[in-house]
PDB file of N, CA and C in Angstrom:
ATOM      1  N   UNK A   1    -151.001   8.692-168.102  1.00  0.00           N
ATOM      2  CA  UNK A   1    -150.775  10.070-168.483  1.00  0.00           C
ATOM      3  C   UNK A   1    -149.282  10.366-168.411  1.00  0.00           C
ATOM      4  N   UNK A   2    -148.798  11.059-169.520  1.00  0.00           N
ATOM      5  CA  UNK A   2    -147.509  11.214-169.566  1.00  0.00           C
ATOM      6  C   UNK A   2    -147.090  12.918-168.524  1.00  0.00           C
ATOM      7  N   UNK A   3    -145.978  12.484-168.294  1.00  0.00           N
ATOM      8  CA  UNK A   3    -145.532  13.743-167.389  1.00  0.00           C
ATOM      9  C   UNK A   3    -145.030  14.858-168.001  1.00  0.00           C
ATOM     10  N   UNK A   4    -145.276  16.204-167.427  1.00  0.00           N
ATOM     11  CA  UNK A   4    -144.571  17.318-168.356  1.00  0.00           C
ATOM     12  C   UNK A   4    -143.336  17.542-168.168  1.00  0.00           C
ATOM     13  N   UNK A   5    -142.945  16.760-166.692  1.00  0.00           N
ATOM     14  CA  UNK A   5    -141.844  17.296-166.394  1.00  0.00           C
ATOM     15  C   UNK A   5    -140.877  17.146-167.394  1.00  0.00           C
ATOM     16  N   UNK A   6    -140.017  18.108-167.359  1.00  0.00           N
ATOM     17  CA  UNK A   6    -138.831  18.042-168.326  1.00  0.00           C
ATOM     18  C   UNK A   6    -137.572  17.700-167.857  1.00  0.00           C
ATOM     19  N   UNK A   7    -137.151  16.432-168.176  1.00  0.00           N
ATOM     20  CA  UNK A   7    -136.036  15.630-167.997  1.00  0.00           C
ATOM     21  C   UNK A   7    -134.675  16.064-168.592  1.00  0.00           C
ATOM     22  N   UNK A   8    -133.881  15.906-168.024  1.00  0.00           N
ATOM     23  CA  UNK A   8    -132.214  16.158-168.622  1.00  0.00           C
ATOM     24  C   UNK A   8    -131.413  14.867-167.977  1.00  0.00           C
ATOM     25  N   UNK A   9    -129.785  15.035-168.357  1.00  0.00           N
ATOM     26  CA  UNK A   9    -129.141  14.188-167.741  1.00  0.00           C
ATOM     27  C   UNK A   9    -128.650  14.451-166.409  1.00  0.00           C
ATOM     28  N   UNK A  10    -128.601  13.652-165.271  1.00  0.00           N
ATOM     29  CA  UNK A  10    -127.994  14.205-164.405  1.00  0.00           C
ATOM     30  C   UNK A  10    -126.870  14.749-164.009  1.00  0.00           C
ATOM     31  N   UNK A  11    -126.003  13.582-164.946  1.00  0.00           N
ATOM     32  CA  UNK A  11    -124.341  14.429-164.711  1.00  0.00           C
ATOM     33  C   UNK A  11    -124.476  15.697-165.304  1.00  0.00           C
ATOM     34  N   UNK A  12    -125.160  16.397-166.053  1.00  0.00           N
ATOM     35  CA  UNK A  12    -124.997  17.539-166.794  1.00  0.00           C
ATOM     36  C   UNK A  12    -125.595  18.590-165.908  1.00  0.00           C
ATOM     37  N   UNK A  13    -126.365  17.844-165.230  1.00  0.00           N
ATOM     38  CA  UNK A  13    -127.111  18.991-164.564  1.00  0.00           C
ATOM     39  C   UNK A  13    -126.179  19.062-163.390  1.00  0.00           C
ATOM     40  N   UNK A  14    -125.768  17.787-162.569  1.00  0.00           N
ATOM     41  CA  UNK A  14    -124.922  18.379-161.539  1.00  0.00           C
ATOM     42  C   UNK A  14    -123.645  19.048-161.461  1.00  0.00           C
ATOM     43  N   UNK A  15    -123.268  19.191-162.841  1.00  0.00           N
ATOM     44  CA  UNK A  15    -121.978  20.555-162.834  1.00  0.00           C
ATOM     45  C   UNK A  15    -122.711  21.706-162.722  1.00  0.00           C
ATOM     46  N   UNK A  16    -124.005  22.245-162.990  1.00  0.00           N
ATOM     47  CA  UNK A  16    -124.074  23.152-162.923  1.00  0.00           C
ATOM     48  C   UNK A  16    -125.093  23.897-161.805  1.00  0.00           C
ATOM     49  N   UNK A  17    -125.420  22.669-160.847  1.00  0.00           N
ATOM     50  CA  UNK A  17    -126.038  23.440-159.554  1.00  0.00           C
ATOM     51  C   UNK A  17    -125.481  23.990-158.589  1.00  0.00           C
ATOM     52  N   UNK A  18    -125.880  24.717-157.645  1.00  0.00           N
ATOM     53  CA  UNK A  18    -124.699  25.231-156.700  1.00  0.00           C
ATOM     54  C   UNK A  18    -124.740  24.543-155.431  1.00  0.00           C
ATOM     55  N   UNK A  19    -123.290  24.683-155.159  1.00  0.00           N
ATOM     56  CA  UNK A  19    -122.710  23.344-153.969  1.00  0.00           C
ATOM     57  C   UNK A  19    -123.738  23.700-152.496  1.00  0.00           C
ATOM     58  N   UNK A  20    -123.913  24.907-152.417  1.00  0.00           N
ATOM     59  CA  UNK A  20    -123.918  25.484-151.024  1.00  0.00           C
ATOM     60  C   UNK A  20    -125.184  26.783-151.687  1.00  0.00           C
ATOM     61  N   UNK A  21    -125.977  27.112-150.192  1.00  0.00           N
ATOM     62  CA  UNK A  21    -126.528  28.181-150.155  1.00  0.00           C
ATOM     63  C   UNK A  21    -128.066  27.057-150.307  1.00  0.00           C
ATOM     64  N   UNK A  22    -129.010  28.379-149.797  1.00  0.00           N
ATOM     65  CA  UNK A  22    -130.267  28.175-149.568  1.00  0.00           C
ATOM     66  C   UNK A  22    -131.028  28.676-151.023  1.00  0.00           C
ATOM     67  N   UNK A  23    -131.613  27.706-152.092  1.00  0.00           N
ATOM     68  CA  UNK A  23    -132.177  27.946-153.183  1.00  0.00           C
ATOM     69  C   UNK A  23    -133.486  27.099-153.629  1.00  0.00           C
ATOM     70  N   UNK A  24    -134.327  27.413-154.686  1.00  0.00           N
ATOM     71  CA  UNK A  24    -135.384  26.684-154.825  1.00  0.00           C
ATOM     72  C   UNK A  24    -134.720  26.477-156.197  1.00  0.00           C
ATOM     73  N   UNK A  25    -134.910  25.097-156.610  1.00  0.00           N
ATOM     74  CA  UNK A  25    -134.888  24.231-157.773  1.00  0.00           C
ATOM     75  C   UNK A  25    -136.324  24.310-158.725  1.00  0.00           C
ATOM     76  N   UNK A  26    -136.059  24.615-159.838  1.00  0.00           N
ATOM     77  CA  UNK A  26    -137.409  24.719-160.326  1.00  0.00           C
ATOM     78  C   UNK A  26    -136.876  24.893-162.004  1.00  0.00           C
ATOM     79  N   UNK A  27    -138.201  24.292-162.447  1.00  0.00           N
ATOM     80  CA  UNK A  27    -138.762  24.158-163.834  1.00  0.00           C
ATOM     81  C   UNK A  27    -139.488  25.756-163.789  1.00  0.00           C
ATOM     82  N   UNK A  28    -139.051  26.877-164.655  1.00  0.00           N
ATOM     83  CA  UNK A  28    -139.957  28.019-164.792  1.00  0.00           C
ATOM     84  C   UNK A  28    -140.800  27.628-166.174  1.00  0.00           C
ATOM     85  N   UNK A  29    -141.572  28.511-166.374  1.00  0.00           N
ATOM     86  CA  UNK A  29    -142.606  28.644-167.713  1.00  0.00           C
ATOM     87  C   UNK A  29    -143.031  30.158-167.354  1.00  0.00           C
ATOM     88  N   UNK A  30    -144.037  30.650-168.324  1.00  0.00           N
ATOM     89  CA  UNK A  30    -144.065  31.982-168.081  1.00  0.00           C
ATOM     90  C   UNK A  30    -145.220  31.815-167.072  1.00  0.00           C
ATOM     91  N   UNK A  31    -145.974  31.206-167.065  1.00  0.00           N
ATOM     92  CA  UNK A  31    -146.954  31.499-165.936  1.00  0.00           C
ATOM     93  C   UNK A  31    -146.931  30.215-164.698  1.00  0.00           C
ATOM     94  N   UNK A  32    -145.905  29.821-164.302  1.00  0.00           N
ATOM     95  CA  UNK A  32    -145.617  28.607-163.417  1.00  0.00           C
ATOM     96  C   UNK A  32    -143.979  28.496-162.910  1.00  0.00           C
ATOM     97  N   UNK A  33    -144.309  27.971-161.923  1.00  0.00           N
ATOM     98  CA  UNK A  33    -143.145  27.161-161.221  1.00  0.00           C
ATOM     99  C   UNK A  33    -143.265  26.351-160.851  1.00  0.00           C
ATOM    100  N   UNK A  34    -142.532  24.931-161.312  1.00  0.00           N
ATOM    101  CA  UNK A  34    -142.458  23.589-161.617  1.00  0.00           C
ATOM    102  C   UNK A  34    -141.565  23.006-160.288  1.00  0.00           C
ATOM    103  N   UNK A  35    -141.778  22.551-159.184  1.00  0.00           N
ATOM    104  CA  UNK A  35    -140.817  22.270-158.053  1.00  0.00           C
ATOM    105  C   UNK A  35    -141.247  20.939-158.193  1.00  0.00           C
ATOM    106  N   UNK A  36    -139.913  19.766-158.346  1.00  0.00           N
ATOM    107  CA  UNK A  36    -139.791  18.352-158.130  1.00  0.00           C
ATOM    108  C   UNK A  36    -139.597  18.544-156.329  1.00  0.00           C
ATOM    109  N   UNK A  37    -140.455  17.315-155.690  1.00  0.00           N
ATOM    110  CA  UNK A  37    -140.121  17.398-154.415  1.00  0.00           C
ATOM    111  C   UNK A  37    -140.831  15.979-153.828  1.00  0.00           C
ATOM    112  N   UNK A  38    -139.906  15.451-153.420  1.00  0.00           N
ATOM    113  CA  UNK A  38    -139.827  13.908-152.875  1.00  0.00           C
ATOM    114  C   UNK A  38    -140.299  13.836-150.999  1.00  0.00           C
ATOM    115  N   UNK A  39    -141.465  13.259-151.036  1.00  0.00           N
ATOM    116  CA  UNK A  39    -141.768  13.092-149.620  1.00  0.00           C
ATOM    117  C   UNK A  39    -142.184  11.904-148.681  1.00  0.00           C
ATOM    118  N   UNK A  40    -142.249  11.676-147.842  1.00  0.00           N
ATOM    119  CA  UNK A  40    -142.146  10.269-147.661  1.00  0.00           C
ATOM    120  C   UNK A  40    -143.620   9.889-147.768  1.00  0.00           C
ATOM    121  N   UNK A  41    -143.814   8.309-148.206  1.00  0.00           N
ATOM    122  CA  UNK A  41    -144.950   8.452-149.184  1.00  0.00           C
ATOM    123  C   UNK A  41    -146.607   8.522-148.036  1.00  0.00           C
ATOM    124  N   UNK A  42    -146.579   8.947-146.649  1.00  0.00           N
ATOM    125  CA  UNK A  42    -148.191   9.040-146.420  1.00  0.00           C
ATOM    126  C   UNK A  42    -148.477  10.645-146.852  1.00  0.00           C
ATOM    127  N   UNK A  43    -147.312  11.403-147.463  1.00  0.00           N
ATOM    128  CA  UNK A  43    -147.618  12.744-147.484  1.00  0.00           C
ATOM    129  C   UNK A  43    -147.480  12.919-148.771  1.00  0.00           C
ATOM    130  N   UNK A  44    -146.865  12.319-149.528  1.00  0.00           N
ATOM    131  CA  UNK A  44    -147.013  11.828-150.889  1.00  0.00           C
ATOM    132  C   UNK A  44    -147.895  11.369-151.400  1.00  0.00           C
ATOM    133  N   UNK A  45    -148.457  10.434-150.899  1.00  0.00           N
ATOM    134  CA  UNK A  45    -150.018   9.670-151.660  1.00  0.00           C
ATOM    135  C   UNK A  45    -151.246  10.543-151.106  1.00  0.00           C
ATOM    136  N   UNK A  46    -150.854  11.109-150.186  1.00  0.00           N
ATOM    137  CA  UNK A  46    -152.215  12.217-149.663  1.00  0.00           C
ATOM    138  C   UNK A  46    -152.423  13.359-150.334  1.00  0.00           C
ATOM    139  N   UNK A  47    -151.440  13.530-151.085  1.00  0.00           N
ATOM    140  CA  UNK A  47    -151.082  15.063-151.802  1.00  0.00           C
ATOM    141  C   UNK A  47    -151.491  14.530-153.180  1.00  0.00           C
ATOM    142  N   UNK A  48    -151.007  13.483-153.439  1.00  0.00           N
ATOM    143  CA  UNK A  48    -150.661  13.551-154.879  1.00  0.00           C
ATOM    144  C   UNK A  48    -152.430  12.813-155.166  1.00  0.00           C
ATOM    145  N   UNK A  49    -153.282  12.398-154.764  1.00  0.00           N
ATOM    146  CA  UNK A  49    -154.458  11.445-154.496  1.00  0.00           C
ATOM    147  C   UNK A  49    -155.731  13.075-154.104  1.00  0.00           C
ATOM    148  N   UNK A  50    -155.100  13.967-153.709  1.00  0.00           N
ATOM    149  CA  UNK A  50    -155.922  15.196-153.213  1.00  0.00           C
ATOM    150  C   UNK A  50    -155.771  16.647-153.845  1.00  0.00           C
ATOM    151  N   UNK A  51    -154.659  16.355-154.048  1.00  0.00           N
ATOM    152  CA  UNK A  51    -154.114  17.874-155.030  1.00  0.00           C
ATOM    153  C   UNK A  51    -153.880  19.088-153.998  1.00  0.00           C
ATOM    154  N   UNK A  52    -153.550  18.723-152.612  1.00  0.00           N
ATOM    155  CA  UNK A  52    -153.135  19.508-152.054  1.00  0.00           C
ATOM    156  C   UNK A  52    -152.325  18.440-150.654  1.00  0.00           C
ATOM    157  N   UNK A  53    -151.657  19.527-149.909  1.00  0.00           N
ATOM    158  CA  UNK A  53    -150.362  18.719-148.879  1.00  0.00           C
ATOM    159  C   UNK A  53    -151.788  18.412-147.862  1.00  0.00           C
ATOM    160  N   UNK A  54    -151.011  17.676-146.671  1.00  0.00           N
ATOM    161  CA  UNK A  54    -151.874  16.872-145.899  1.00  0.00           C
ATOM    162  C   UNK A  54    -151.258  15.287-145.179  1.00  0.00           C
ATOM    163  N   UNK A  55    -151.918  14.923-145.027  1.00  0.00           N
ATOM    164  CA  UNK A  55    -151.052  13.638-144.339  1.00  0.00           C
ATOM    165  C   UNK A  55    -149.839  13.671-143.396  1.00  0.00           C
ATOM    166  N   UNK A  56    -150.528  14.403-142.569  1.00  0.00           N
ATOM    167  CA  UNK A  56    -149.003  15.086-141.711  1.00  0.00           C
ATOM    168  C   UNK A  56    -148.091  15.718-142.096  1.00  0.00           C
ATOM    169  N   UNK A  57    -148.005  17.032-143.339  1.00  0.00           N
ATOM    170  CA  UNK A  57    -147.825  17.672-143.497  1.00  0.00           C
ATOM    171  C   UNK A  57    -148.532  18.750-144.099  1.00  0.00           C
ATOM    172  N   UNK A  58    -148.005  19.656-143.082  1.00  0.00           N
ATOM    173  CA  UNK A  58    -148.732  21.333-144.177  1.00  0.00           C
ATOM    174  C   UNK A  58    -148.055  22.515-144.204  1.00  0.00           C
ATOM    175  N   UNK A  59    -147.439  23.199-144.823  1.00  0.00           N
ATOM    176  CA  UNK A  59    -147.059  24.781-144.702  1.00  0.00           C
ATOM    177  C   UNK A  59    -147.616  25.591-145.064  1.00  0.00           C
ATOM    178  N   UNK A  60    -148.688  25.792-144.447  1.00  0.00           N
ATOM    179  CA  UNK A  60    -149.501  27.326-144.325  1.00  0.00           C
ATOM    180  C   UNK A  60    -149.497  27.720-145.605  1.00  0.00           C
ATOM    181  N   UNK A  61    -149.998  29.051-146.156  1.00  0.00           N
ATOM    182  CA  UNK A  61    -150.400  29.952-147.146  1.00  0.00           C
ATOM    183  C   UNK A  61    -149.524  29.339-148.154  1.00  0.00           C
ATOM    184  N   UNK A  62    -148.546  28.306-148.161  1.00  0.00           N
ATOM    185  CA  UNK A  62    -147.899  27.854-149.353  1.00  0.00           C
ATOM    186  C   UNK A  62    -149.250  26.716-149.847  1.00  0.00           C
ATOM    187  N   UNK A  63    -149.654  26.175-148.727  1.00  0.00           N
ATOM    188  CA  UNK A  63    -150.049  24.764-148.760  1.00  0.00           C
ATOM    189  C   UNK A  63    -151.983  25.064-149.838  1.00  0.00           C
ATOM    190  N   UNK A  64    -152.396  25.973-149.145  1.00  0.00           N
ATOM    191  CA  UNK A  64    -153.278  26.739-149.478  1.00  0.00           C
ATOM    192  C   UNK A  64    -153.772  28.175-150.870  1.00  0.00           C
ATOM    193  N   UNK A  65    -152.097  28.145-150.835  1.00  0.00           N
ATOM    194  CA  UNK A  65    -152.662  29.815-151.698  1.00  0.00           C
ATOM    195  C   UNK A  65    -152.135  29.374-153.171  1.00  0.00           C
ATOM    196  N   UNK A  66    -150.336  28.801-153.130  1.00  0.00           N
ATOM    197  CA  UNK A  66    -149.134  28.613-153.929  1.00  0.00           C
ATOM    198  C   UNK A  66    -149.570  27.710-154.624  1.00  0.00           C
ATOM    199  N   UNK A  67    -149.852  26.432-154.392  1.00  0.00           N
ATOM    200  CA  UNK A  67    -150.155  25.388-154.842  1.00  0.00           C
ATOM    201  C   UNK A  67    -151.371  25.148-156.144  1.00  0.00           C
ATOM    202  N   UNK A  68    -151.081  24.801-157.084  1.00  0.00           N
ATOM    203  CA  UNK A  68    -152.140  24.961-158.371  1.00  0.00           C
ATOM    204  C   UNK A  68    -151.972  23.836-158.732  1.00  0.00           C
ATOM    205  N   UNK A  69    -151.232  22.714-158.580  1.00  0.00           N
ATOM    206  CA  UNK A  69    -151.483  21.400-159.201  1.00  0.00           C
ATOM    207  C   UNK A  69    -150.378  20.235-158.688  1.00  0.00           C
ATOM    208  N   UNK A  70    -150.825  19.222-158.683  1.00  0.00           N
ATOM    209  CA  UNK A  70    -149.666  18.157-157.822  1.00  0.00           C
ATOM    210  C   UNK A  70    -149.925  17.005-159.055  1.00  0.00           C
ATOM    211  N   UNK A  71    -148.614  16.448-159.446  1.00  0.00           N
ATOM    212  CA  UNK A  71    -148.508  15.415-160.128  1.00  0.00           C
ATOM    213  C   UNK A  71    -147.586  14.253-159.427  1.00  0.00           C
ATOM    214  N   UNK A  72    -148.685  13.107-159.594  1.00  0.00           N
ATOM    215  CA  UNK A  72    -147.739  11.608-159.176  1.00  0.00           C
ATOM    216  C   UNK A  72    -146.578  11.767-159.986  1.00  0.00           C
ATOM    217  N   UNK A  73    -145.842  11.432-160.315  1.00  0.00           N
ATOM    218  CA  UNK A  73    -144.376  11.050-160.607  1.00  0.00           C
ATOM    219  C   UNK A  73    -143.873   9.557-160.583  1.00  0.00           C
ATOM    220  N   UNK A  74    -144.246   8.596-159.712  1.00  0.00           N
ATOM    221  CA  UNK A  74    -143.959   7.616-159.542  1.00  0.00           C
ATOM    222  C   UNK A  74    -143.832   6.959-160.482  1.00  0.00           C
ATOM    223  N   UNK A  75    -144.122   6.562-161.289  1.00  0.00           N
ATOM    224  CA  UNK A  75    -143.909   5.524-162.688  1.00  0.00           C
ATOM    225  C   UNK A  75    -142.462   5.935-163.134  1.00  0.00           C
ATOM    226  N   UNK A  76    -142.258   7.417-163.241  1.00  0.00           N
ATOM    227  CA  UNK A  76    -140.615   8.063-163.689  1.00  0.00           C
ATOM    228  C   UNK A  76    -139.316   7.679-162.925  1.00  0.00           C
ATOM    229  N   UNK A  77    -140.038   7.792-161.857  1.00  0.00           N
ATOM    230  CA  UNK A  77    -138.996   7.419-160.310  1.00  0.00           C
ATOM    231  C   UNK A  77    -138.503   6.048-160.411  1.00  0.00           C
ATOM    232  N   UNK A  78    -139.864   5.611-160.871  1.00  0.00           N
ATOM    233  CA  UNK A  78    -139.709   4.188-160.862  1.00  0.00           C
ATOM    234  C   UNK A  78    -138.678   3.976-161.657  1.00  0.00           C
ATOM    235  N   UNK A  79    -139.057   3.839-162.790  1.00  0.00           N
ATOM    236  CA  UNK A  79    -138.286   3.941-164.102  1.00  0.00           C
ATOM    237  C   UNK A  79    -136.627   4.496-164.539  1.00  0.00           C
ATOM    238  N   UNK A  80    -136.367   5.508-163.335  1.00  0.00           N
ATOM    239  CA  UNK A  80    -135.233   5.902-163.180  1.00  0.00           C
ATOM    240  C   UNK A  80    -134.318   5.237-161.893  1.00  0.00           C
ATOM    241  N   UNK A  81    -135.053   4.822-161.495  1.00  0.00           N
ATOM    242  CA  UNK A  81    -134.462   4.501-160.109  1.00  0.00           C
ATOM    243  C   UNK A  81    -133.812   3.174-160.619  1.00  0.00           C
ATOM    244  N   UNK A  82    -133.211   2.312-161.569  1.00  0.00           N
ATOM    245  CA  UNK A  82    -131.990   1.292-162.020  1.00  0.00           C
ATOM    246  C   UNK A  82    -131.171   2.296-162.565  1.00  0.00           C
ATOM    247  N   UNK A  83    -130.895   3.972-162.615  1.00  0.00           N
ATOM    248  CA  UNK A  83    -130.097   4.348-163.109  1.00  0.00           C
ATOM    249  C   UNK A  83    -129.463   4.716-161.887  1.00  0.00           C
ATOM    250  N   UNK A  84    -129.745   5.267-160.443  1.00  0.00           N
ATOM    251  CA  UNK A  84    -129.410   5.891-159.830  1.00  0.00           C
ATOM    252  C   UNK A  84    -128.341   5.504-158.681  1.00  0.00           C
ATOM    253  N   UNK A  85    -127.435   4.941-159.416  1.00  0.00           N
ATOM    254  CA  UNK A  85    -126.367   4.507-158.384  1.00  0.00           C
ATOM    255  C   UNK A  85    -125.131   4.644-159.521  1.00  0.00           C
ATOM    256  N   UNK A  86    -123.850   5.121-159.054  1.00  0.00           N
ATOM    257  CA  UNK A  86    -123.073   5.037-159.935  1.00  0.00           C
ATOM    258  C   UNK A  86    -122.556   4.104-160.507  1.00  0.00           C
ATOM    259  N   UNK A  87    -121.972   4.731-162.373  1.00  0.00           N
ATOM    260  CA  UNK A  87    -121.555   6.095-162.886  1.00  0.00           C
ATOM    261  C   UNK A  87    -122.558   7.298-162.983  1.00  0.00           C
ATOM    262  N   UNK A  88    -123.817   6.652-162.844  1.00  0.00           N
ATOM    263  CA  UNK A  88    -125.480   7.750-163.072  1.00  0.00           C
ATOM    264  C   UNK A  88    -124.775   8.345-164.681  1.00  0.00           C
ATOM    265  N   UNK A  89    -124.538   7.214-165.569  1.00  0.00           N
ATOM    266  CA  UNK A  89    -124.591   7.352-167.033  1.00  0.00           C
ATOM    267  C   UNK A  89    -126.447   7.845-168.065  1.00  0.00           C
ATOM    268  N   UNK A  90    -126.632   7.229-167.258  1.00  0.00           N
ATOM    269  CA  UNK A  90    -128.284   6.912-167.672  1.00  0.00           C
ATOM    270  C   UNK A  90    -129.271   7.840-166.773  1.00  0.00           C
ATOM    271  N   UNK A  91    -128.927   7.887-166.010  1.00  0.00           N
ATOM    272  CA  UNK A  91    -130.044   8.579-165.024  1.00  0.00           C
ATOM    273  C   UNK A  91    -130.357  10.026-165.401  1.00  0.00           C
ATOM    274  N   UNK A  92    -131.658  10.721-165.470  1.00  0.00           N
ATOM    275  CA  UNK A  92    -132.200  11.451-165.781  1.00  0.00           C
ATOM    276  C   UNK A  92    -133.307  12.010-165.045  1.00  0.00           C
ATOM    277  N   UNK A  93    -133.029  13.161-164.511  1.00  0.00           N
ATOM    278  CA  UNK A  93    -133.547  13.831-163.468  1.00  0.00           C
ATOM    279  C   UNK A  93    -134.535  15.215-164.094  1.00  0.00           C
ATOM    280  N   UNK A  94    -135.724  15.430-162.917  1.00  0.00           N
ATOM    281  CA  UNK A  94    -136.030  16.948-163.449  1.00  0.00           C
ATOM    282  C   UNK A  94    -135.073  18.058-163.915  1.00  0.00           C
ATOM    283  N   UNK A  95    -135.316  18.710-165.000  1.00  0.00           N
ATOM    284  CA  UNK A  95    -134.132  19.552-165.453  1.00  0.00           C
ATOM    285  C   UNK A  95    -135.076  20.944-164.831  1.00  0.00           C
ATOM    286  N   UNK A  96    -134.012  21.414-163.904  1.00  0.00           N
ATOM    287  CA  UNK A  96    -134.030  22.758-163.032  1.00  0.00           C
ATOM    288  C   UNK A  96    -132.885  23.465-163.233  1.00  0.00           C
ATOM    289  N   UNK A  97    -133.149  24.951-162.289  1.00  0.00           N
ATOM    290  CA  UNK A  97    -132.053  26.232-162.671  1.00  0.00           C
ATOM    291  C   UNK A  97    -132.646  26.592-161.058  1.00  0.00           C
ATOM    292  N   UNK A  98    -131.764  27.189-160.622  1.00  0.00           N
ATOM    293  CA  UNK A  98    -132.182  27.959-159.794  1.00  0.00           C
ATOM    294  C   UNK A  98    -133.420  28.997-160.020  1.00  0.00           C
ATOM    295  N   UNK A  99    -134.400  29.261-158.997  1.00  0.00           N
ATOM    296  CA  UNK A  99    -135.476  30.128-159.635  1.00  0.00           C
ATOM    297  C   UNK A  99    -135.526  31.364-158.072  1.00  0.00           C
ATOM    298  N   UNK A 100    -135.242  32.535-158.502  1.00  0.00           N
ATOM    299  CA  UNK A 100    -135.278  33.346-157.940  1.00  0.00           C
ATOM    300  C   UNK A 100    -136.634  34.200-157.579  1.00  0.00           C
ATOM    301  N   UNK A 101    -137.436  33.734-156.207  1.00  0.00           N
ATOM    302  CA  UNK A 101    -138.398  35.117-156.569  1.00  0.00           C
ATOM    303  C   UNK A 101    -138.411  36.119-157.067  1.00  0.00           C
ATOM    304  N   UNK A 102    -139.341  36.930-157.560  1.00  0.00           N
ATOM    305  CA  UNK A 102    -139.290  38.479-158.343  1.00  0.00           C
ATOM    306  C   UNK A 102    -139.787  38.942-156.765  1.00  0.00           C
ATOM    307  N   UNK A 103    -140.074  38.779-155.881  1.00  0.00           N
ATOM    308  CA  UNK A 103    -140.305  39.816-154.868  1.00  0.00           C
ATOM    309  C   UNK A 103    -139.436  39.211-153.715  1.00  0.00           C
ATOM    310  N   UNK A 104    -138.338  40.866-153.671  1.00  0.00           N
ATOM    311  CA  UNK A 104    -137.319  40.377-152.643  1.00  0.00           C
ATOM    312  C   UNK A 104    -137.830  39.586-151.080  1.00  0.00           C
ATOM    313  N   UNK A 105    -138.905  40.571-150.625  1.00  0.00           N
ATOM    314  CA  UNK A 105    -139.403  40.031-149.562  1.00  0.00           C
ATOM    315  C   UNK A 105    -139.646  38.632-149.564  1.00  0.00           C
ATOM    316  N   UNK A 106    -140.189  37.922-150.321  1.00  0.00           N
ATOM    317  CA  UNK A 106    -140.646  36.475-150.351  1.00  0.00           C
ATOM    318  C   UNK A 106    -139.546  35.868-150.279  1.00  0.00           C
ATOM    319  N   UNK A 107    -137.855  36.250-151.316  1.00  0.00           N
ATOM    320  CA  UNK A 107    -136.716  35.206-151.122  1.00  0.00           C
ATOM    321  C   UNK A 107    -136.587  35.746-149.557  1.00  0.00           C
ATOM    322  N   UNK A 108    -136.634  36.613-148.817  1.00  0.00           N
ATOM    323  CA  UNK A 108    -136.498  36.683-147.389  1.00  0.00           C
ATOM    324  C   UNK A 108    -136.802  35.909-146.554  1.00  0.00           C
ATOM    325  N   UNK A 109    -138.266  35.887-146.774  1.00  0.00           N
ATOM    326  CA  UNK A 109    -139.239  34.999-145.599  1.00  0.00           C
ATOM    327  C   UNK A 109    -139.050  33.587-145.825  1.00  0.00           C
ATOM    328  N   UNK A 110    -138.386  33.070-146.933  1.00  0.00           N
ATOM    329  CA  UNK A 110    -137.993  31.784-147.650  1.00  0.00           C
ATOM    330  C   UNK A 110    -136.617  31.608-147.126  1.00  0.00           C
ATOM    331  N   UNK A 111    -135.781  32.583-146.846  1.00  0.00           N
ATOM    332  CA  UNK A 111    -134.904  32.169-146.231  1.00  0.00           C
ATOM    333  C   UNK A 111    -133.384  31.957-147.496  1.00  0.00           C
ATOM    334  N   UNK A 112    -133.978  32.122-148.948  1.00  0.00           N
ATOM    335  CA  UNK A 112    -133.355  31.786-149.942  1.00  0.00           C
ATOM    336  C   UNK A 112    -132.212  33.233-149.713  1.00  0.00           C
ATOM    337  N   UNK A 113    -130.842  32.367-150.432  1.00  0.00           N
ATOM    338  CA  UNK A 113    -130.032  33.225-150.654  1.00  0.00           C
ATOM    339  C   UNK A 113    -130.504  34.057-152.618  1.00  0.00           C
ATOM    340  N   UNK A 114    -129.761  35.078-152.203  1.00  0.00           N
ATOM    341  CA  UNK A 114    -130.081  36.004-154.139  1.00  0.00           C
ATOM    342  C   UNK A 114    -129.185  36.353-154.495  1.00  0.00           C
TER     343      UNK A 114
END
């Protein structure tokens, strides 16, 4: 199965993330938020094998409420991972923007800067 994620280049993307500050990385759509997120793999294969976190990890009402779908990735990783050492000419990463909650309270309790 092919992935939805949407790929860009990395050098392109890393001029334009920000150096500093507390933010969530994300793929938006109108009804989703797309978060790439790398974990070490017994919490990785438990998640991605279950469709929810587990395997010695959980964060509460994220883990439970937030969560609508988990995709392996690995074949991409794979696949990218001979690009990922420099110049990273080739390498091609999830293409993200910063994604700002719409409810201030939540970037609060997240801890995210706005």
């Amino acid at each position: 199965m092919a992935s939805r994620l949407r790929l860009a280049p990395y050098l392109e993307q890393r001029a334009t993330w920000s150096a500093a500050g507390r933010h969530i990385m994300a793929q938006t759509e109108s009804d989703s938020v797309v978060v790439y997120q790398a974990y070490r793999p017994e919490i990785g294969h438990y998640t991605a094998t279950r469709g929810r976190f587990g395997g010695g990890w959980s964060f509460g009402r994220f883990a439970e409420e937030w969560l609508l779908a988990v995709e392996d990735i690995t074949p991409l990783v794979r696949a990218q991972r001979e690009h990922a050492s420099p110049p990273f000419r080739e390498l091609r990463t999830p293409a993200e923007q910063v994604y700002v909650p719409e409810d201030p309270a939540t970037a609060i309790a997240l801890g995210l800067d706005r």
